[in-house]
C-alpha atoms as a PDB file:
ATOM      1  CA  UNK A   1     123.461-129.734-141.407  1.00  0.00           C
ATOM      2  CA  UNK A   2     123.038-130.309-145.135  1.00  0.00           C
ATOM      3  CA  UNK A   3     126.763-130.648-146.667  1.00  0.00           C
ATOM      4  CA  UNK A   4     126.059-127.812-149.315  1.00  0.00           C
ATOM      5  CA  UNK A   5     125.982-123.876-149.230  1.00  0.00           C
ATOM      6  CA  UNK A   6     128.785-123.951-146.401  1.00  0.00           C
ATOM      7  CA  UNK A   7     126.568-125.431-143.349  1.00  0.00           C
ATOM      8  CA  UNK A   8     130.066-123.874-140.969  1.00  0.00           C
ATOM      9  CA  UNK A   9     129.592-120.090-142.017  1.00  0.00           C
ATOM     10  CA  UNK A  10     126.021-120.411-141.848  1.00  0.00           C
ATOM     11  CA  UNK A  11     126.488-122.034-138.329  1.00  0.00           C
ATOM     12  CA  UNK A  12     128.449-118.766-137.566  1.00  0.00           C
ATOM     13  CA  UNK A  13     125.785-116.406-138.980  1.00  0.00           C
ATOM     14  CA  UNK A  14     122.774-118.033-137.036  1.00  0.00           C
ATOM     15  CA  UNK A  15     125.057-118.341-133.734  1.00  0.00           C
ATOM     16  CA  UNK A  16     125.827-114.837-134.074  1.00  0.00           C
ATOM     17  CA  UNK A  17     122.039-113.589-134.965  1.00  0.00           C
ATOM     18  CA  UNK A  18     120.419-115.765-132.127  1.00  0.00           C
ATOM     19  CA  UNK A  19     122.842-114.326-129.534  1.00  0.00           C
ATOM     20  CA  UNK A  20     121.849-110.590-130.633  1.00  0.00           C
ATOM     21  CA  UNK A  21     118.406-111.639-129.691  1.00  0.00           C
ATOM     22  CA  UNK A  22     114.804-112.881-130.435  1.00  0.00           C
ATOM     23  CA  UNK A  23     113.265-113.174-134.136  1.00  0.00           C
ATOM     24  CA  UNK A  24     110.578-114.257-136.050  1.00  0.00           C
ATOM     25  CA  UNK A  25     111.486-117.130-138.432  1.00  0.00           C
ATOM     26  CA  UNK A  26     111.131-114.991-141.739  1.00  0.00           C
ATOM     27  CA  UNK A  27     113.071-111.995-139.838  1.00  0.00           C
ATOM     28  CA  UNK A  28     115.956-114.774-139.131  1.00  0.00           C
ATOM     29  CA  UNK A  29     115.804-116.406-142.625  1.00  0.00           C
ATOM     30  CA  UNK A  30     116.616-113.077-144.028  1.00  0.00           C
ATOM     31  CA  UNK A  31     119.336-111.391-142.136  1.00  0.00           C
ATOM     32  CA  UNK A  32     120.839-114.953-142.794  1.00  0.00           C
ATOM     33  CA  UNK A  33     120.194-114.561-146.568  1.00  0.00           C
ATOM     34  CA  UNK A  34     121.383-110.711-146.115  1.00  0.00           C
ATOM     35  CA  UNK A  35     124.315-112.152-144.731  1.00  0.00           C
ATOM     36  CA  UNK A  36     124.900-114.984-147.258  1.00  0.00           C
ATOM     37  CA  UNK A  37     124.727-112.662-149.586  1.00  0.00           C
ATOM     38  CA  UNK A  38     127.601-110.253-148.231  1.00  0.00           C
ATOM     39  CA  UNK A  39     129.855-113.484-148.950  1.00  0.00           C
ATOM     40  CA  UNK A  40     128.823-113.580-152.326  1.00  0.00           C
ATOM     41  CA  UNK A  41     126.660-117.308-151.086  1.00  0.00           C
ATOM     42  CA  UNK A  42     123.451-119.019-151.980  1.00  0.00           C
ATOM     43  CA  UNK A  43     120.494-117.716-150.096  1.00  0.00           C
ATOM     44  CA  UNK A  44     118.702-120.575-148.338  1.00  0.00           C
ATOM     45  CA  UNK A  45     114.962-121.200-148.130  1.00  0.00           C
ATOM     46  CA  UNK A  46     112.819-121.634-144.760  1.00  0.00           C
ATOM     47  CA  UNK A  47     113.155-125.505-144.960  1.00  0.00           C
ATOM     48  CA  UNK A  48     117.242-125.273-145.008  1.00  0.00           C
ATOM     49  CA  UNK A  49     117.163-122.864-142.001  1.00  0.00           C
ATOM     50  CA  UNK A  50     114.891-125.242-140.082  1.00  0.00           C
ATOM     51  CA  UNK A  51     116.916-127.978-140.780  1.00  0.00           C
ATOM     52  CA  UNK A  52     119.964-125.676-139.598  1.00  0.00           C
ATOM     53  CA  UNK A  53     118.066-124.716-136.556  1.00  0.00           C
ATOM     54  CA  UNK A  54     117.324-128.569-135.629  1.00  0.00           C
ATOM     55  CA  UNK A  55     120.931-130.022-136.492  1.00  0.00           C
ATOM     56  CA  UNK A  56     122.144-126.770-134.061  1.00  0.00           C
ATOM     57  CA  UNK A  57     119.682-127.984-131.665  1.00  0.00           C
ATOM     58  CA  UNK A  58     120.707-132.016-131.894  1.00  0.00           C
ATOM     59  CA  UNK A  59     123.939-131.112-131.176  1.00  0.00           C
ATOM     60  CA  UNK A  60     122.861-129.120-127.915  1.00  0.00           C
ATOM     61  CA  UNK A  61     123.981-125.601-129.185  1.00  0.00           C
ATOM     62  CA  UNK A  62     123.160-123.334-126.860  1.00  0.00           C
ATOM     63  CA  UNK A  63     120.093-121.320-129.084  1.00  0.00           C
ATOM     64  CA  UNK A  64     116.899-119.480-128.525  1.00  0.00           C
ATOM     65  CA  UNK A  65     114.284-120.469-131.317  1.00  0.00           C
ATOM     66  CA  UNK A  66     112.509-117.965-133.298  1.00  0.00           C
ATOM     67  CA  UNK A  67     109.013-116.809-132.450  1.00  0.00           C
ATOM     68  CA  UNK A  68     106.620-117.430-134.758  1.00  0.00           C
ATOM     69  CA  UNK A  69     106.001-114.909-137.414  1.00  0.00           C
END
């Protein structure tokens, strides 16, 4: 996970969404930015929550990926 834009509390946010359930990746990347944002944080872009999504997955996180959409 990149080392900017606090990688840990998104880690938190996207363990938290992806245990609520199934999304699409644009319905994901923006209850994570809606999220972000309620911390007063940078939103991220797609590529960043890919990258978050891989790193999660590298380090065998227990995650369901979103559908496409």
């Amino acid at each position: 996970m990149p080392e900017t834009r606090k990688p840990k509390d998104r880690a938190e946010i996207l363990d938290e969404l992806l245990s609520r359930g199934r999304w699409t990746g644009t319905q994901l990347l923006e209850k994570v930015n809606e999220k972000l944002a309620d911390l007063d944080e940078k939103t991220i872009n797609i590529r960043t929550l890919k990258r978050d999504l891989d790193y999660l997955d590298t380090k065998r996180a227990p995650l369901h990926r979103p559908v496409k959409g």
